[in-house]
PDB file of N, CA and C in Angstrom:
ATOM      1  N   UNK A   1       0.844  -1.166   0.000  1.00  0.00           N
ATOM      2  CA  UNK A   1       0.000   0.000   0.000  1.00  0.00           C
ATOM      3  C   UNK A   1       0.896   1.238   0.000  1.00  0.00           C
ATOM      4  N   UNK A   2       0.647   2.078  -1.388  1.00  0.00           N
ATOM      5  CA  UNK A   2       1.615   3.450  -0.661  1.00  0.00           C
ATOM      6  C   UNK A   2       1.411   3.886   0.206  1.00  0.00           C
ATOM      7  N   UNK A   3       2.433   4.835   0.649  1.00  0.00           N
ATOM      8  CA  UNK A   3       2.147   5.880   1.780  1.00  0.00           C
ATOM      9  C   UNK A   3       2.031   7.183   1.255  1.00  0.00           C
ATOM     10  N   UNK A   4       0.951   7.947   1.406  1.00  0.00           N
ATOM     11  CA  UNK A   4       1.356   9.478   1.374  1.00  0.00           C
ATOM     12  C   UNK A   4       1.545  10.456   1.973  1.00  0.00           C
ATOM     13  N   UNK A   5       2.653  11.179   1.455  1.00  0.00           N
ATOM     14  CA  UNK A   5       3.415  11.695   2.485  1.00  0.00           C
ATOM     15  C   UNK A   5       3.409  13.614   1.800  1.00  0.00           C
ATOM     16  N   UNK A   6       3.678  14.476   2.267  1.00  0.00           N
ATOM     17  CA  UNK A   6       4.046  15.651   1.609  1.00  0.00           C
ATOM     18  C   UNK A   6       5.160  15.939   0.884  1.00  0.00           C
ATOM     19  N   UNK A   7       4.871  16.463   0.014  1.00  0.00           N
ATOM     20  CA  UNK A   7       5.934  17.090  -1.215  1.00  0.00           C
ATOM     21  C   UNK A   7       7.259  16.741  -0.495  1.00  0.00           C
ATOM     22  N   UNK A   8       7.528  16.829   0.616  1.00  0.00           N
ATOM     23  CA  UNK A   8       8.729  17.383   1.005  1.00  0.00           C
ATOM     24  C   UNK A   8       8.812  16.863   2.733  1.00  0.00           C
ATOM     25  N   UNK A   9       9.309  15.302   2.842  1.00  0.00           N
ATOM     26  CA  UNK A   9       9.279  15.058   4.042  1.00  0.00           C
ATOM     27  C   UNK A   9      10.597  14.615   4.693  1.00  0.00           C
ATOM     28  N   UNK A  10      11.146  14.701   5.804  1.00  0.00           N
ATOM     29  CA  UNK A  10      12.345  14.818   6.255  1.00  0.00           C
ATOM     30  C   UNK A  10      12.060  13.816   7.820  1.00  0.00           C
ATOM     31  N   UNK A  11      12.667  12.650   7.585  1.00  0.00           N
ATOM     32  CA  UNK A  11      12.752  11.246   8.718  1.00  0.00           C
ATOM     33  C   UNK A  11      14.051  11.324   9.182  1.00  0.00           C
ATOM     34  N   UNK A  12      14.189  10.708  10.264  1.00  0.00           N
ATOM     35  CA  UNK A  12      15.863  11.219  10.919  1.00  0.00           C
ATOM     36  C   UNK A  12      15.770   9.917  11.767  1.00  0.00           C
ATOM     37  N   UNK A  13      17.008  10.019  12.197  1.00  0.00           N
ATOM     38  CA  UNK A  13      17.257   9.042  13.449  1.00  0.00           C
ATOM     39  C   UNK A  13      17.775  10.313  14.617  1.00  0.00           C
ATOM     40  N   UNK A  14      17.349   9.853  16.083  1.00  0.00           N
ATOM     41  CA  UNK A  14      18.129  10.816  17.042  1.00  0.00           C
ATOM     42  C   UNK A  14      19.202  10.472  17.737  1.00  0.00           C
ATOM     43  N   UNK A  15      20.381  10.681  17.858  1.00  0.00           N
ATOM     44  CA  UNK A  15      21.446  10.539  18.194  1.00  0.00           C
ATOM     45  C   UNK A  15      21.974  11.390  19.556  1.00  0.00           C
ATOM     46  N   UNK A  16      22.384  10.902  20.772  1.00  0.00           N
ATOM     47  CA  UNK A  16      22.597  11.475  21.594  1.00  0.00           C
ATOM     48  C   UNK A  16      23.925  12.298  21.261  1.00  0.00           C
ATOM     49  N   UNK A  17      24.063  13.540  21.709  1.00  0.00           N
ATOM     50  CA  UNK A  17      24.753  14.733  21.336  1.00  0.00           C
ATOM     51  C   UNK A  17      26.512  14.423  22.236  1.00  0.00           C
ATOM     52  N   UNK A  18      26.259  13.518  22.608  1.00  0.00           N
ATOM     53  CA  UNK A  18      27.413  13.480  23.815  1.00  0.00           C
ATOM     54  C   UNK A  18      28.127  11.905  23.545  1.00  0.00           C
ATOM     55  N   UNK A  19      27.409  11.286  22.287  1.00  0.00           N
ATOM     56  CA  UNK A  19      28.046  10.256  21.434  1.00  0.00           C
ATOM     57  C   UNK A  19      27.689  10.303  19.714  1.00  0.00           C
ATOM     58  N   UNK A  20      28.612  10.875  19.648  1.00  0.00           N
ATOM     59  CA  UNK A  20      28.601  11.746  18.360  1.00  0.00           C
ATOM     60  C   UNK A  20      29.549   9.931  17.183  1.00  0.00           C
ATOM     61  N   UNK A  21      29.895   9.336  17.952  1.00  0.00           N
ATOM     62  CA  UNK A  21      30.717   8.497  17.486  1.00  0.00           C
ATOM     63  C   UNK A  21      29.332   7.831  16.826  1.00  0.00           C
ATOM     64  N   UNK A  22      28.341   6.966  17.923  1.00  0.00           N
ATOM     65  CA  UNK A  22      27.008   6.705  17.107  1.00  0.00           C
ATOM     66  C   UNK A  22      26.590   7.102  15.684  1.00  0.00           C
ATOM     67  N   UNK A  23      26.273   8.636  15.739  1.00  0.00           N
ATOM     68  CA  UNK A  23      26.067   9.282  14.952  1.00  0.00           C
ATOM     69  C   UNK A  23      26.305   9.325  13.124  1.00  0.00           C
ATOM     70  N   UNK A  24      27.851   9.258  13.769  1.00  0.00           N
ATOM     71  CA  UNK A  24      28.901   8.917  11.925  1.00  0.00           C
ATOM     72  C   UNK A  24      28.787   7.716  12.324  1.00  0.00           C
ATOM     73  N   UNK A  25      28.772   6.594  12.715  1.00  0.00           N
ATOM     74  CA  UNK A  25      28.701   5.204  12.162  1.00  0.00           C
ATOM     75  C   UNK A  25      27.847   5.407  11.461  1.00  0.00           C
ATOM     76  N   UNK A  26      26.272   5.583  11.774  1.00  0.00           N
ATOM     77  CA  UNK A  26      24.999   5.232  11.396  1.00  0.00           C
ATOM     78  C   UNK A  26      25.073   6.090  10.029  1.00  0.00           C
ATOM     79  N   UNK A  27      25.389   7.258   9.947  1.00  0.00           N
ATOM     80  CA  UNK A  27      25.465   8.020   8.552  1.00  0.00           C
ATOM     81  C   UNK A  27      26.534   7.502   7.791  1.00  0.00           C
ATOM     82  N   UNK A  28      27.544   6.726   8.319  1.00  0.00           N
ATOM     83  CA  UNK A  28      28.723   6.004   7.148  1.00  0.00           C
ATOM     84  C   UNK A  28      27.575   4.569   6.466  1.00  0.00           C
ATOM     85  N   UNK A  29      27.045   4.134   7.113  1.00  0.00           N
ATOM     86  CA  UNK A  29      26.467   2.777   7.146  1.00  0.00           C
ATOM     87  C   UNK A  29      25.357   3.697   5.910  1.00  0.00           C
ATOM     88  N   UNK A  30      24.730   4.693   6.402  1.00  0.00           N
ATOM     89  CA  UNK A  30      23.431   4.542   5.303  1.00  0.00           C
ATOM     90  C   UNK A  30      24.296   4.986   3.983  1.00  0.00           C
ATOM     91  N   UNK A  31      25.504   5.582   4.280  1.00  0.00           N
ATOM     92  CA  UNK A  31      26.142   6.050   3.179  1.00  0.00           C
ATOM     93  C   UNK A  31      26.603   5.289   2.123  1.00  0.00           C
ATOM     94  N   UNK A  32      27.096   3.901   2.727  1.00  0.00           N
ATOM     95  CA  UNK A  32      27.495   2.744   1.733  1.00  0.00           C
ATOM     96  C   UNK A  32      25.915   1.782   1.516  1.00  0.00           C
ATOM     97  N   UNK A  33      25.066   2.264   2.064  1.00  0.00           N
ATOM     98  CA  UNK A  33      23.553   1.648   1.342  1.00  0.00           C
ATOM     99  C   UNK A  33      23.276   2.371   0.152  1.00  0.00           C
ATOM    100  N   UNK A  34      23.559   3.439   0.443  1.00  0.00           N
ATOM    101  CA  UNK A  34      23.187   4.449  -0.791  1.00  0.00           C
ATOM    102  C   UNK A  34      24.106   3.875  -1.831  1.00  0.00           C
ATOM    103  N   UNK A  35      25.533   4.039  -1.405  1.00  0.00           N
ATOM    104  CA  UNK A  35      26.142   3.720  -2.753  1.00  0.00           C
ATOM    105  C   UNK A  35      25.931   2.369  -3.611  1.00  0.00           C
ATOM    106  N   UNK A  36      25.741   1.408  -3.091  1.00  0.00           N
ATOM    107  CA  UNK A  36      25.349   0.243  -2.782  1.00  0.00           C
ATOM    108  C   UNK A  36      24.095  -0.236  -3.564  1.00  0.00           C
ATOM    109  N   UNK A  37      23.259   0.262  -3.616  1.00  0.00           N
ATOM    110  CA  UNK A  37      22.110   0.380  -3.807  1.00  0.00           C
ATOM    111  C   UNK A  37      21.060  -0.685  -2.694  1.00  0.00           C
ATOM    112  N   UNK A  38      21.442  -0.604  -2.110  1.00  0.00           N
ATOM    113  CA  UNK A  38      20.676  -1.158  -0.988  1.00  0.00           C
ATOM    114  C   UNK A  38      19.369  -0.157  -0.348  1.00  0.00           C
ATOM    115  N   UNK A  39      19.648   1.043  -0.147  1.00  0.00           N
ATOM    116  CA  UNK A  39      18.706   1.703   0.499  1.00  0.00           C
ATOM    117  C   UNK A  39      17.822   2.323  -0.875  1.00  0.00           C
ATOM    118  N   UNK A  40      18.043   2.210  -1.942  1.00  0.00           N
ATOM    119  CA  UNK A  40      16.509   2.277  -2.616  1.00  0.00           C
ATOM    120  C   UNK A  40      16.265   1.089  -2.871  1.00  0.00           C
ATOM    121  N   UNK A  41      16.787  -0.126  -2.946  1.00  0.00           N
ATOM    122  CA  UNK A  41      15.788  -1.201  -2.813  1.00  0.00           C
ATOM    123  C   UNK A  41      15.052  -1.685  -1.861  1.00  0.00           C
ATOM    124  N   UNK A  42      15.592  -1.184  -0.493  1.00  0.00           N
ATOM    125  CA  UNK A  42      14.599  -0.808   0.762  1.00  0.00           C
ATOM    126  C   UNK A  42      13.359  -0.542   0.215  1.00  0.00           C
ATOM    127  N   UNK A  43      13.591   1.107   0.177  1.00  0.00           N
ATOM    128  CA  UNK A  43      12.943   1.841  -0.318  1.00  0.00           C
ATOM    129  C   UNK A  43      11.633   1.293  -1.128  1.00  0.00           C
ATOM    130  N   UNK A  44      11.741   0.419  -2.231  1.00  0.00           N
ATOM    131  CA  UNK A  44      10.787   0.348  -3.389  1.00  0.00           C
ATOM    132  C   UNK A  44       9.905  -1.286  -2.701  1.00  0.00           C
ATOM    133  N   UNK A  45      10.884  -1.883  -2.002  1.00  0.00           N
ATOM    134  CA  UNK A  45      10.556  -3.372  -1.009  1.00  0.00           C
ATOM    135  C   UNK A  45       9.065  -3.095  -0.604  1.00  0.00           C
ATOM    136  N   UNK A  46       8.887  -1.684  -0.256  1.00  0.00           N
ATOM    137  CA  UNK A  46       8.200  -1.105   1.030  1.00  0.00           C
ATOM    138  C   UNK A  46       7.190  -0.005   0.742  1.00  0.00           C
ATOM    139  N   UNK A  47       7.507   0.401  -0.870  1.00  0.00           N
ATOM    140  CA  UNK A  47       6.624   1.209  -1.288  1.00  0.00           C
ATOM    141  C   UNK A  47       6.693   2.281  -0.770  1.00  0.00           C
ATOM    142  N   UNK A  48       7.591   3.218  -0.689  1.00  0.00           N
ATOM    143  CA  UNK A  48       8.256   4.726   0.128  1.00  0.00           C
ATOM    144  C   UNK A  48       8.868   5.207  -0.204  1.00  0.00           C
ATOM    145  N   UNK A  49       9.088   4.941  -1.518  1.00  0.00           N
ATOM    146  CA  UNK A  49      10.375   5.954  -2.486  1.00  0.00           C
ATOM    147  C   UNK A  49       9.990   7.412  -2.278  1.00  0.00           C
ATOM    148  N   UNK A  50       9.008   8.006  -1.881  1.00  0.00           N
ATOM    149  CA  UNK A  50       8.773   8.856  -2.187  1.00  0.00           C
ATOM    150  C   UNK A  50       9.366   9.449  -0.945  1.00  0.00           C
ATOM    151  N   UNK A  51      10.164   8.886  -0.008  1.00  0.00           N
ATOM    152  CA  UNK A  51      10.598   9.477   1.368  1.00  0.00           C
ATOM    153  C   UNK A  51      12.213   9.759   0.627  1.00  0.00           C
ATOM    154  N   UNK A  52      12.682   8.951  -0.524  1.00  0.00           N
ATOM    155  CA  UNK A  52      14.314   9.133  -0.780  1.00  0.00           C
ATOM    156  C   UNK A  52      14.717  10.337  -0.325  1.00  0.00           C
ATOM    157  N   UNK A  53      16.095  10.840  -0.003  1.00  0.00           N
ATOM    158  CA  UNK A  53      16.844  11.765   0.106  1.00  0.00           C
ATOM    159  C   UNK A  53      18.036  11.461  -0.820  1.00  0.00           C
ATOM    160  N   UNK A  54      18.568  12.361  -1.652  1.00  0.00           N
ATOM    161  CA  UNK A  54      19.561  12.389  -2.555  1.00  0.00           C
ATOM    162  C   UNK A  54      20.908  11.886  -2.330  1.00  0.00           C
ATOM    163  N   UNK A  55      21.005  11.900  -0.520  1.00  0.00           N
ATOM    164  CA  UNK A  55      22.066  11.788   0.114  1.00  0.00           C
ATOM    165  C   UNK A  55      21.967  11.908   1.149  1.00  0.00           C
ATOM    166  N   UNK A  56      22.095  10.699   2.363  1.00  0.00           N
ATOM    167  CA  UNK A  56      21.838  10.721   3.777  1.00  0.00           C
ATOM    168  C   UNK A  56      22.684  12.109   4.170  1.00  0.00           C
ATOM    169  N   UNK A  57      22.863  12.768   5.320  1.00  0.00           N
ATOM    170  CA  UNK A  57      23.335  13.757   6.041  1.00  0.00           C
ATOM    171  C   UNK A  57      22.946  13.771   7.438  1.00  0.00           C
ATOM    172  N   UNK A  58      23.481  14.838   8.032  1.00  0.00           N
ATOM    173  CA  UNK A  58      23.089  15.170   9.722  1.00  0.00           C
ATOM    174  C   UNK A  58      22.124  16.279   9.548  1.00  0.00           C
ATOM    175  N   UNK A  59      21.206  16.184   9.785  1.00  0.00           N
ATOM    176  CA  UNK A  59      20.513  17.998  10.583  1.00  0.00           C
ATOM    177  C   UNK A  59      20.297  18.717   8.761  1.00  0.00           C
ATOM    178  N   UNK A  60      19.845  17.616   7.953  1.00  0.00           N
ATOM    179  CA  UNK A  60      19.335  18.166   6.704  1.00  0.00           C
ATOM    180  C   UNK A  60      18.117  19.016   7.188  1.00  0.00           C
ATOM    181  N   UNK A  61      17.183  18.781   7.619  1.00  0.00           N
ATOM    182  CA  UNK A  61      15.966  19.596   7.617  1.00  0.00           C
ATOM    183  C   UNK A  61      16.424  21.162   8.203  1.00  0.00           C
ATOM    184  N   UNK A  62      17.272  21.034   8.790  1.00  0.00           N
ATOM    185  CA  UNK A  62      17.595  22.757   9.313  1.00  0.00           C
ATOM    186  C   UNK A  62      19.060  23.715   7.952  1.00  0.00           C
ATOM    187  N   UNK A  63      19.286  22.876   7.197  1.00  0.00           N
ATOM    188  CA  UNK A  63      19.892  23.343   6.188  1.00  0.00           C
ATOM    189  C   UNK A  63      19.245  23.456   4.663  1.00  0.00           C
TER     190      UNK A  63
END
């Protein structure tokens, strides 16, 4: 079943600020899914492409 979502939606993981080490693992890890192609075949598994981001990052929604 799709999901619908707005033009423009922004999902995160929260990372405690005082283990920043967490943080870059989890963004190296989605980083080699991306390259990988693993995280849009997630993605399409599940019917949610429409959540993709061009490129995982930290604190995209405030940039």
């Amino acid at each position: 079943m799709p999901v619908n979502f707005e033009p423009k939606v922004f999902l995160g993981m929260i990372f405690n600020k005082q283990n920043p080490q967490l943080r870059d693992a989890f963004l190296k890890a989605t980083e080699a899914m991306h390259a990988d192609g693993s995280y849009d075949a997630i993605l399409k598994k599940w019917d949610v492409t429409v959540i993709d981001l061009p490129k995982p990052g930290v604190n995209l929604a405030t940039s």
